[in-house]
C-alpha atoms as a PDB file:
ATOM      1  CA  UNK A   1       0.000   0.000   0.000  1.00  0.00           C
ATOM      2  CA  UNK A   2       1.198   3.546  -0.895  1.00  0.00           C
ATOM      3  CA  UNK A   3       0.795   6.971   0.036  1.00  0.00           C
ATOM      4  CA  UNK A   4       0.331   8.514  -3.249  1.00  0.00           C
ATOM      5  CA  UNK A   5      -2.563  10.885  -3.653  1.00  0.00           C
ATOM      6  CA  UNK A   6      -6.034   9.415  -4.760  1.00  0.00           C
ATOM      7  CA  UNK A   7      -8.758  11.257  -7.006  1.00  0.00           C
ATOM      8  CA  UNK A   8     -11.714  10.980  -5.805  1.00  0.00           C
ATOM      9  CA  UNK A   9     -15.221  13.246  -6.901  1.00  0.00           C
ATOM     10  CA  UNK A  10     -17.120  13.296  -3.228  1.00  0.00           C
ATOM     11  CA  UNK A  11     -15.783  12.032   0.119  1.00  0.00           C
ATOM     12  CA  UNK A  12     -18.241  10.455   2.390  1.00  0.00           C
ATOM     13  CA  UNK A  13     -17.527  10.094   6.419  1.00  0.00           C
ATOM     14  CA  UNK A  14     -18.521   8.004   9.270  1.00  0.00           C
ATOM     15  CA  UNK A  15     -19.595  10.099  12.268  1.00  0.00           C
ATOM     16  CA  UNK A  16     -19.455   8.274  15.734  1.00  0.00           C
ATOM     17  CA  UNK A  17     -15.257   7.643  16.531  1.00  0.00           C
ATOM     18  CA  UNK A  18     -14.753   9.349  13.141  1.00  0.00           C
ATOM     19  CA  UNK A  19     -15.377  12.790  13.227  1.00  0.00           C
ATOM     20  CA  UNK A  20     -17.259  12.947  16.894  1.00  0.00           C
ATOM     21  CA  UNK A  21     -15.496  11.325  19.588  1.00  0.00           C
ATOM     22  CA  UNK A  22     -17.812   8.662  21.479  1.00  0.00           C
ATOM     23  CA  UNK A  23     -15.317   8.623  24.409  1.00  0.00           C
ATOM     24  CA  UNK A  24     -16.183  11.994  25.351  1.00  0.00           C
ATOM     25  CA  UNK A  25     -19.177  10.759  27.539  1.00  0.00           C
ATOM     26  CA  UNK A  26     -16.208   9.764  29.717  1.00  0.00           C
ATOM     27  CA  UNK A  27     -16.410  13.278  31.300  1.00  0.00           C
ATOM     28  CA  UNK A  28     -20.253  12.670  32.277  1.00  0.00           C
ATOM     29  CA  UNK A  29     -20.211   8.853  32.860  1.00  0.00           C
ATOM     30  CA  UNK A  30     -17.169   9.275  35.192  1.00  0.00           C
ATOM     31  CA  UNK A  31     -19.372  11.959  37.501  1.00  0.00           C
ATOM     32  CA  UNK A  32     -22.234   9.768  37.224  1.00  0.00           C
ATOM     33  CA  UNK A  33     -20.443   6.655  38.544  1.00  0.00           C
ATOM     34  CA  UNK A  34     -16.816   7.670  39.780  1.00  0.00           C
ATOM     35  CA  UNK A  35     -13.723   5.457  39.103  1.00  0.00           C
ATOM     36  CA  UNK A  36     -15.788   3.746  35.939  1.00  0.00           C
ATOM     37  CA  UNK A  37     -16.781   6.195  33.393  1.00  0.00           C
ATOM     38  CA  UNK A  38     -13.729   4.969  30.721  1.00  0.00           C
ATOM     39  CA  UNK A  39     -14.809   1.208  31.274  1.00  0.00           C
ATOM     40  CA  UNK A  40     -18.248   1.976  31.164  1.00  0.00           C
ATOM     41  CA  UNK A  41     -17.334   4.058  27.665  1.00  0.00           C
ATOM     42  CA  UNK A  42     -15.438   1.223  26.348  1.00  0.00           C
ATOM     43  CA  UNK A  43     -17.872  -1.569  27.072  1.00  0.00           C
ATOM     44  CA  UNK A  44     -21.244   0.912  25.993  1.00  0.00           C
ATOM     45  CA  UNK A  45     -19.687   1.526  22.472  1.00  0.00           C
ATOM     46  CA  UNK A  46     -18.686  -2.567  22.586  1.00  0.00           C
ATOM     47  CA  UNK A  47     -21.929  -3.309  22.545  1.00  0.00           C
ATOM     48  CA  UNK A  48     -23.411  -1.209  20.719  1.00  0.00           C
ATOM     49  CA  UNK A  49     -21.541  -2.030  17.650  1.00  0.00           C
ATOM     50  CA  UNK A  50     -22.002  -5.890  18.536  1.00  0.00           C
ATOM     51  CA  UNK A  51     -26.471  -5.143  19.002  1.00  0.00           C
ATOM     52  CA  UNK A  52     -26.021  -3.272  15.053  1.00  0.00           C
ATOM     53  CA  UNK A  53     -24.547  -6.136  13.530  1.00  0.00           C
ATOM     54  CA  UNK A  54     -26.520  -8.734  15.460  1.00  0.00           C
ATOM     55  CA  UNK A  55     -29.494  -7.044  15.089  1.00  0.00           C
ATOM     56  CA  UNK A  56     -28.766  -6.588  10.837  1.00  0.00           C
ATOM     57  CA  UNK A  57     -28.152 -10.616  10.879  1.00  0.00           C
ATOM     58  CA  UNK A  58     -31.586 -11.165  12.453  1.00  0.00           C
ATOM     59  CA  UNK A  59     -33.453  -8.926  10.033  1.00  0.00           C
ATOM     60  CA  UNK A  60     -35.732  -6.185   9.789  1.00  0.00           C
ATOM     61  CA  UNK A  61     -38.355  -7.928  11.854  1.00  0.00           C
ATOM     62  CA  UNK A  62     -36.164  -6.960  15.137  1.00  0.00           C
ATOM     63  CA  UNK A  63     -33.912  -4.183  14.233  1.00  0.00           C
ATOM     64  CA  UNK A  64     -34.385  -1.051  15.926  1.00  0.00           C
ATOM     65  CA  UNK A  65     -32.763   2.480  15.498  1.00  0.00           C
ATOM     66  CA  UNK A  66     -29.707   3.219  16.828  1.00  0.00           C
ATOM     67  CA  UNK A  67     -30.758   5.334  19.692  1.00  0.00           C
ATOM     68  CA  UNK A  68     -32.579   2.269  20.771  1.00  0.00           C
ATOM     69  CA  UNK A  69     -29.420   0.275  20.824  1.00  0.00           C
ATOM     70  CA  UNK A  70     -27.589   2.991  22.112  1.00  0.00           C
ATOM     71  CA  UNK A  71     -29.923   2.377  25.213  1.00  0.00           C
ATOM     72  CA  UNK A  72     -30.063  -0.984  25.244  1.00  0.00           C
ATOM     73  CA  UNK A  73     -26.364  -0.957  24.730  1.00  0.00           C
ATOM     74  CA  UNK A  74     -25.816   1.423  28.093  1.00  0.00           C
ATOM     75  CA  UNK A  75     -28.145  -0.992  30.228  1.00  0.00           C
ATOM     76  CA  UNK A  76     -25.976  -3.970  29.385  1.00  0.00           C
ATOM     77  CA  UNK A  77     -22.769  -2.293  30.131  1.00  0.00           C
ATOM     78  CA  UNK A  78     -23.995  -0.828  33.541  1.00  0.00           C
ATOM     79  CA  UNK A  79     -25.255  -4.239  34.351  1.00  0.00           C
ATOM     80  CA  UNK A  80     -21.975  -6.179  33.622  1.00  0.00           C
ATOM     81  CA  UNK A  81     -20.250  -3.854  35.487  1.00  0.00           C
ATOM     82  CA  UNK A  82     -22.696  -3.629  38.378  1.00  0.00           C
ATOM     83  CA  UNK A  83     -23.410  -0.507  38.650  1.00  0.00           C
ATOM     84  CA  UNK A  84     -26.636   1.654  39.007  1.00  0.00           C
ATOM     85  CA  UNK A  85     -28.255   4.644  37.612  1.00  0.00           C
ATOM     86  CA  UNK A  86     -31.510   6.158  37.891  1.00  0.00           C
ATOM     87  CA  UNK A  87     -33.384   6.357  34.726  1.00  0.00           C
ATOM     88  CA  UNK A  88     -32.968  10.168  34.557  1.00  0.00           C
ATOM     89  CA  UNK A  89     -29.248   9.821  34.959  1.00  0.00           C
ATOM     90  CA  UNK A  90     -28.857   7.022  32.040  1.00  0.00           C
ATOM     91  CA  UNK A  91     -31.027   9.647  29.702  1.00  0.00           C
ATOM     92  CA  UNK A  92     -28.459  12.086  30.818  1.00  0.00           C
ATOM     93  CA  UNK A  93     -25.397   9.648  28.995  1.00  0.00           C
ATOM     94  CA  UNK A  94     -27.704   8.821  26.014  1.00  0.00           C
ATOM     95  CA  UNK A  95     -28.518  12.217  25.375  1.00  0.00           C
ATOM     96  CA  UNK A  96     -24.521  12.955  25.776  1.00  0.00           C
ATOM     97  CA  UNK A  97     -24.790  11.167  22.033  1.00  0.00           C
ATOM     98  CA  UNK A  98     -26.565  14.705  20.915  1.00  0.00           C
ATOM     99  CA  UNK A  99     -23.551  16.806  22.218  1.00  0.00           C
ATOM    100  CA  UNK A 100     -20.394  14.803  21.210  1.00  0.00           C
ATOM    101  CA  UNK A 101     -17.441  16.218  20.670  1.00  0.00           C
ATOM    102  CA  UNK A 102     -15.501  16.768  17.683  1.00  0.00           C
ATOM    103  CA  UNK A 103     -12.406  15.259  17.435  1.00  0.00           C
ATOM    104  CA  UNK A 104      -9.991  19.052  17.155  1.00  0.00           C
ATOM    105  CA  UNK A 105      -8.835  18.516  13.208  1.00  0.00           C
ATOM    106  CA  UNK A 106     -12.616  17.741  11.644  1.00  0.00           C
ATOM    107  CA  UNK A 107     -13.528  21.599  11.034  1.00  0.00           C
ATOM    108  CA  UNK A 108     -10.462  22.621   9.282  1.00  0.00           C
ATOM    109  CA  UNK A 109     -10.380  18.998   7.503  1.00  0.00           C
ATOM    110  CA  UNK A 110     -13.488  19.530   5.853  1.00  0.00           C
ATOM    111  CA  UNK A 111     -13.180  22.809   4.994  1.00  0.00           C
ATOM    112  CA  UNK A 112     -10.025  22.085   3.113  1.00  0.00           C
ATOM    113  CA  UNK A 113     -11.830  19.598   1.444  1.00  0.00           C
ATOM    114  CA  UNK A 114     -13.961  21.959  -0.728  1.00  0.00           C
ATOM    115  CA  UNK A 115     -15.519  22.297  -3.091  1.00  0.00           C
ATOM    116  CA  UNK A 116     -15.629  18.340  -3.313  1.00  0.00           C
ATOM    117  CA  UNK A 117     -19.353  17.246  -1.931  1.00  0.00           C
ATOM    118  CA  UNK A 118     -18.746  16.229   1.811  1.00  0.00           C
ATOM    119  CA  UNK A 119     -21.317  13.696   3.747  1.00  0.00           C
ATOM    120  CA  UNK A 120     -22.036  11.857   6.450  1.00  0.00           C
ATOM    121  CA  UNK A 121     -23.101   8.219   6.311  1.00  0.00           C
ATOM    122  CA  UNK A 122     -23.951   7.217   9.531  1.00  0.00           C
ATOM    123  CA  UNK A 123     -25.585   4.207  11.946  1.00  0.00           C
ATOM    124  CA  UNK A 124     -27.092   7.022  13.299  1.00  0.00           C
ATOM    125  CA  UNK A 125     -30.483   8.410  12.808  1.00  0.00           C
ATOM    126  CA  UNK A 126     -31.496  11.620  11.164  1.00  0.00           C
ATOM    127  CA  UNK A 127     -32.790  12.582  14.491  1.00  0.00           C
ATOM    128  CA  UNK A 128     -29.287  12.285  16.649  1.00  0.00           C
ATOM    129  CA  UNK A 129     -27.264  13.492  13.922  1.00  0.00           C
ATOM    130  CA  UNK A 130     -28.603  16.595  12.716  1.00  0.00           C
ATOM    131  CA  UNK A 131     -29.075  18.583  16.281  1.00  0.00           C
ATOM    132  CA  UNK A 132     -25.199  16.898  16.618  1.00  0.00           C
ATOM    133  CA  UNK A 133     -23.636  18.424  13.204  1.00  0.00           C
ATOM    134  CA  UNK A 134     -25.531  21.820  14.091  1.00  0.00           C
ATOM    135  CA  UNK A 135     -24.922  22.096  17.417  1.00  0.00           C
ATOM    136  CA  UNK A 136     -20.939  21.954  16.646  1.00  0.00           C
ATOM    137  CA  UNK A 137     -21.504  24.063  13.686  1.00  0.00           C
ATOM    138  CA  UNK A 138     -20.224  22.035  11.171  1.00  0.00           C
ATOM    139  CA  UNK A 139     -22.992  22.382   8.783  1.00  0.00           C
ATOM    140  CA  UNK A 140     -21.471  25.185   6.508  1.00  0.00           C
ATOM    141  CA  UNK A 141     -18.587  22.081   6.065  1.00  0.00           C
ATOM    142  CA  UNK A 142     -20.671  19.480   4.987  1.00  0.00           C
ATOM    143  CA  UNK A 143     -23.475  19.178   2.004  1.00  0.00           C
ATOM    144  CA  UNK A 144     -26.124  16.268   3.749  1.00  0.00           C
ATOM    145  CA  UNK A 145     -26.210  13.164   6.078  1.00  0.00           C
ATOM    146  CA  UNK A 146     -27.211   9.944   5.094  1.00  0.00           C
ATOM    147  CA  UNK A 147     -28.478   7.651   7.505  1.00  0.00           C
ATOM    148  CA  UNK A 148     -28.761   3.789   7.732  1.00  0.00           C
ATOM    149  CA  UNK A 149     -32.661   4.064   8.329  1.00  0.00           C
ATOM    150  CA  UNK A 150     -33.264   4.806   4.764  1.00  0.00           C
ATOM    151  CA  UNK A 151     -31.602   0.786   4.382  1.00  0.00           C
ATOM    152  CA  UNK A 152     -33.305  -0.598   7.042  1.00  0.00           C
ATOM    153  CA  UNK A 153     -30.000  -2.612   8.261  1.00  0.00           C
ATOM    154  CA  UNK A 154     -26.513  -1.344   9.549  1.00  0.00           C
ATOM    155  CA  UNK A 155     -22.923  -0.986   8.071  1.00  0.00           C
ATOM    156  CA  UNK A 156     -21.010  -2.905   6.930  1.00  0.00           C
ATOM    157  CA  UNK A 157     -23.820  -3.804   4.248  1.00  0.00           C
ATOM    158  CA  UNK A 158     -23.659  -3.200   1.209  1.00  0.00           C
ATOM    159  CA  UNK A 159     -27.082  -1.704   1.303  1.00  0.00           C
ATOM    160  CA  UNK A 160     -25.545   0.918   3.211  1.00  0.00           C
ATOM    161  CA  UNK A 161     -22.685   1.721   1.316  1.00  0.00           C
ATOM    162  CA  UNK A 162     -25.432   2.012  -1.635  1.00  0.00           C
ATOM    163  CA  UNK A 163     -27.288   4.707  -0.204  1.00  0.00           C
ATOM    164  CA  UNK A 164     -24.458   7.416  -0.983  1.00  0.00           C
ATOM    165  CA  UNK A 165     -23.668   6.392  -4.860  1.00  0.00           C
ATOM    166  CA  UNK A 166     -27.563   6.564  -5.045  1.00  0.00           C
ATOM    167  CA  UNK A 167     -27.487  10.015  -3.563  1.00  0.00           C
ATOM    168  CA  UNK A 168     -24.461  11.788  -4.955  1.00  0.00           C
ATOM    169  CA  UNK A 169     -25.009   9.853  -8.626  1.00  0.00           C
ATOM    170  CA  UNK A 170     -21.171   8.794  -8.073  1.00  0.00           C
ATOM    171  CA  UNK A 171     -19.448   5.869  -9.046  1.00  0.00           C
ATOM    172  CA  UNK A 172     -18.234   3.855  -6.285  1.00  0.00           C
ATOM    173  CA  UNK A 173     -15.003   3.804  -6.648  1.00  0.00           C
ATOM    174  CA  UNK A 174     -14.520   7.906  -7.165  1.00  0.00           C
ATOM    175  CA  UNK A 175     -15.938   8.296  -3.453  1.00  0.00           C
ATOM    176  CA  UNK A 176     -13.672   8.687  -0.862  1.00  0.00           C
ATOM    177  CA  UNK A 177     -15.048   6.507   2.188  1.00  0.00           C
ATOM    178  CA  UNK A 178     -13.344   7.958   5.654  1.00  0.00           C
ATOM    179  CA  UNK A 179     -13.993   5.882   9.222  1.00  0.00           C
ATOM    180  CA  UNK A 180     -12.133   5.217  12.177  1.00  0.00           C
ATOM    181  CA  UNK A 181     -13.860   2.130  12.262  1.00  0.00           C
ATOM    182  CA  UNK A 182     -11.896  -0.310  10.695  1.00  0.00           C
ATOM    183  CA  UNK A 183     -14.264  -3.527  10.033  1.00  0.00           C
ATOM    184  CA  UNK A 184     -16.301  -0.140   8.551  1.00  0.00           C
ATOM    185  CA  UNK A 185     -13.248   0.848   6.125  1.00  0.00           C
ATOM    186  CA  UNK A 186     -12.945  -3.086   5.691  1.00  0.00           C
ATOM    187  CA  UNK A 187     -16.781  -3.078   4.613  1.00  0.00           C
ATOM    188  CA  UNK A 188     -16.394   0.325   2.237  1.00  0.00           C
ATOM    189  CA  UNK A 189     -13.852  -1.300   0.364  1.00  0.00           C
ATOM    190  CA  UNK A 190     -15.294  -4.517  -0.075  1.00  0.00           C
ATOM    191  CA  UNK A 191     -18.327  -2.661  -1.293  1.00  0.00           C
ATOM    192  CA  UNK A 192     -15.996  -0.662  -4.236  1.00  0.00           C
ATOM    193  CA  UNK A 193     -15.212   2.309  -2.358  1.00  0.00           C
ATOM    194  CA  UNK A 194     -11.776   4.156  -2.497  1.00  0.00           C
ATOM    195  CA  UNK A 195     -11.547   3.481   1.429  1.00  0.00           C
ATOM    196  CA  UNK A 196      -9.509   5.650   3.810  1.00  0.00           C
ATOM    197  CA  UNK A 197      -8.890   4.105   7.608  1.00  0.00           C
ATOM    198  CA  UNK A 198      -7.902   6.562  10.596  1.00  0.00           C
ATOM    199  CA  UNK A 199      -6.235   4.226  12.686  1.00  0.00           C
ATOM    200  CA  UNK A 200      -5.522   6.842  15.324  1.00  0.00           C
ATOM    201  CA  UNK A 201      -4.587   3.910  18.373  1.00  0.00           C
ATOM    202  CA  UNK A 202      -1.756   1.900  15.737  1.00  0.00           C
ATOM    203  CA  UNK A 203      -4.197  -1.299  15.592  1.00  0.00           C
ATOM    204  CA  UNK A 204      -3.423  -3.519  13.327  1.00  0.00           C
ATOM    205  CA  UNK A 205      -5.786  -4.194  10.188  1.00  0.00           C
ATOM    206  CA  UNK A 206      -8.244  -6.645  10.422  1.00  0.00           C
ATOM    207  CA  UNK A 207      -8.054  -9.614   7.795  1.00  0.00           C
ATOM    208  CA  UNK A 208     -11.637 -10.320   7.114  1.00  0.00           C
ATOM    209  CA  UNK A 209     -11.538  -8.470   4.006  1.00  0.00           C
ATOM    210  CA  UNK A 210      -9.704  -6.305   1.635  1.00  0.00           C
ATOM    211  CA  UNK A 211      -7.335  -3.854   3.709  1.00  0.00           C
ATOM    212  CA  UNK A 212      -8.526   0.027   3.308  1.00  0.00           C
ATOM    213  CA  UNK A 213      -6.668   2.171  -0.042  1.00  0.00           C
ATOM    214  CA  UNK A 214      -5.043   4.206   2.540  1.00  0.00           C
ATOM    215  CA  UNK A 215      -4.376   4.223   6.203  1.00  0.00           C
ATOM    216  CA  UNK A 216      -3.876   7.706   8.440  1.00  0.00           C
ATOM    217  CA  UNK A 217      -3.297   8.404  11.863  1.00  0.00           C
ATOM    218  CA  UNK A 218      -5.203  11.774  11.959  1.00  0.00           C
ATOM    219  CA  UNK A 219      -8.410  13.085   9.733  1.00  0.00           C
ATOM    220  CA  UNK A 220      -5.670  15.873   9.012  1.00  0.00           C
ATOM    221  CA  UNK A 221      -4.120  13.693   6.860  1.00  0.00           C
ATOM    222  CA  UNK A 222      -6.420  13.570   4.438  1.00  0.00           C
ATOM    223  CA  UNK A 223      -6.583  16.497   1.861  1.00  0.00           C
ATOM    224  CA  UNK A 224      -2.951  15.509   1.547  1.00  0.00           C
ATOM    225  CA  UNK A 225      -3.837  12.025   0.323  1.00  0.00           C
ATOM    226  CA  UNK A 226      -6.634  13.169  -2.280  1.00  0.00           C
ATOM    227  CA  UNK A 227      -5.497  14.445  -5.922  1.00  0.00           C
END
């Protein structure tokens, strides 16, 4: 794999651990139930990846949105751990999902990605990601979001991937797929996406499918790896 630049007509982005950082709850979990709140973190986003793909295996009859599994994610991971919280308190954390940080690169990133078309294809619903993108004001740096709802299953399927040739009238392989997710840069480039992988901890890549066009430590690096 090289580090030459790519061309690429649009670039699409995950948004939970890609652009927003889900660890920031850390902050509120950690007053919530002291000496925890990073565990807690860690095993809540854990399982809410696992409850997406389980969920898309078992079909449409039982899949819910993601703020449901968000929820149903939290309970788990307070109950492993043993821990408490009073049902105002865990709508506290969930609603943390509305506020999430920014990781400090992702303004100036996308803004020195114009004019290419910038989205967001997301897990997350229309209704968590919106109030999130405006309440950072990163709307002016980005052209739509895309969520998995209009699929009716979750990434990594190719259903998903589908929805943003549909919508920008791209090929495939001319849209530049960014995720810190890497089973989700695994799943873009199985799909025919030019697939971009910020690998920000040094993990190595996963072998269940084709390895990502290009891997970054930082979402900084990218206008420097686009033609």
């Amino acid at each position: 794999m090289t580090n030459s630049a790519v061309a690429v007509d649009a670039v699409v982005f995950d948004a939970y651990g890609t652009l927003f950082d889900v660890h920031a709850v850390v902050a509120r979990a950690e007053e919530l139930v002291p000496g925890h709140g990073a565990m807690l973190s860690r095993l809540w986003r854990t399982k809410q990846l696992e409850y997406t793909w389980l969920q898309s295996l078992m079909g449409p009859s039982v899949r819910e949105d993601f703020e449901a599994v968000t929820a149903h994610a939290l309970d788990y991971a307070l109950a492993e751990l043993g821990l408490r919280l009073a049902a105002r308190e865990r709508r506290a954390l969930r609603d943390a999902y509305l506020t999430l940080a920014p990781f400090p690169d992702v303004p100036a990133t996308l803004a020195a990605l114009a004019p290419r078309p910038r989205w967001i294809l997301s897990n997350g619903t229309l209704a968590m990601l919106e109030p999130l993108v405006r309440h950072h004001g990163l709307t002016a740096h980005l052209d739509g979001i895309l969520s998995v709802e209009s699929a009716d299953i979750y990434k990594p399927s190719p259903r998903v991937y589908q929805l943003a040739v549909d919508r920008l009238n791209v090929p495939a392989g001319r849209i530049g797929f960014v995720s810190s997710n890497g089973w989700d840069a695994i799943g873009a480039k199985a799909f025919g996406f030019t697939s971009f992988w910020i690998n920000r901890t040094g993990a190595p890549v996963d072998r269940h499918g084709p390895p990502p066009d290009r891997i970054m430590a930082t979402l900084a690096d990218l206008p420097a790896l686009l033609a």
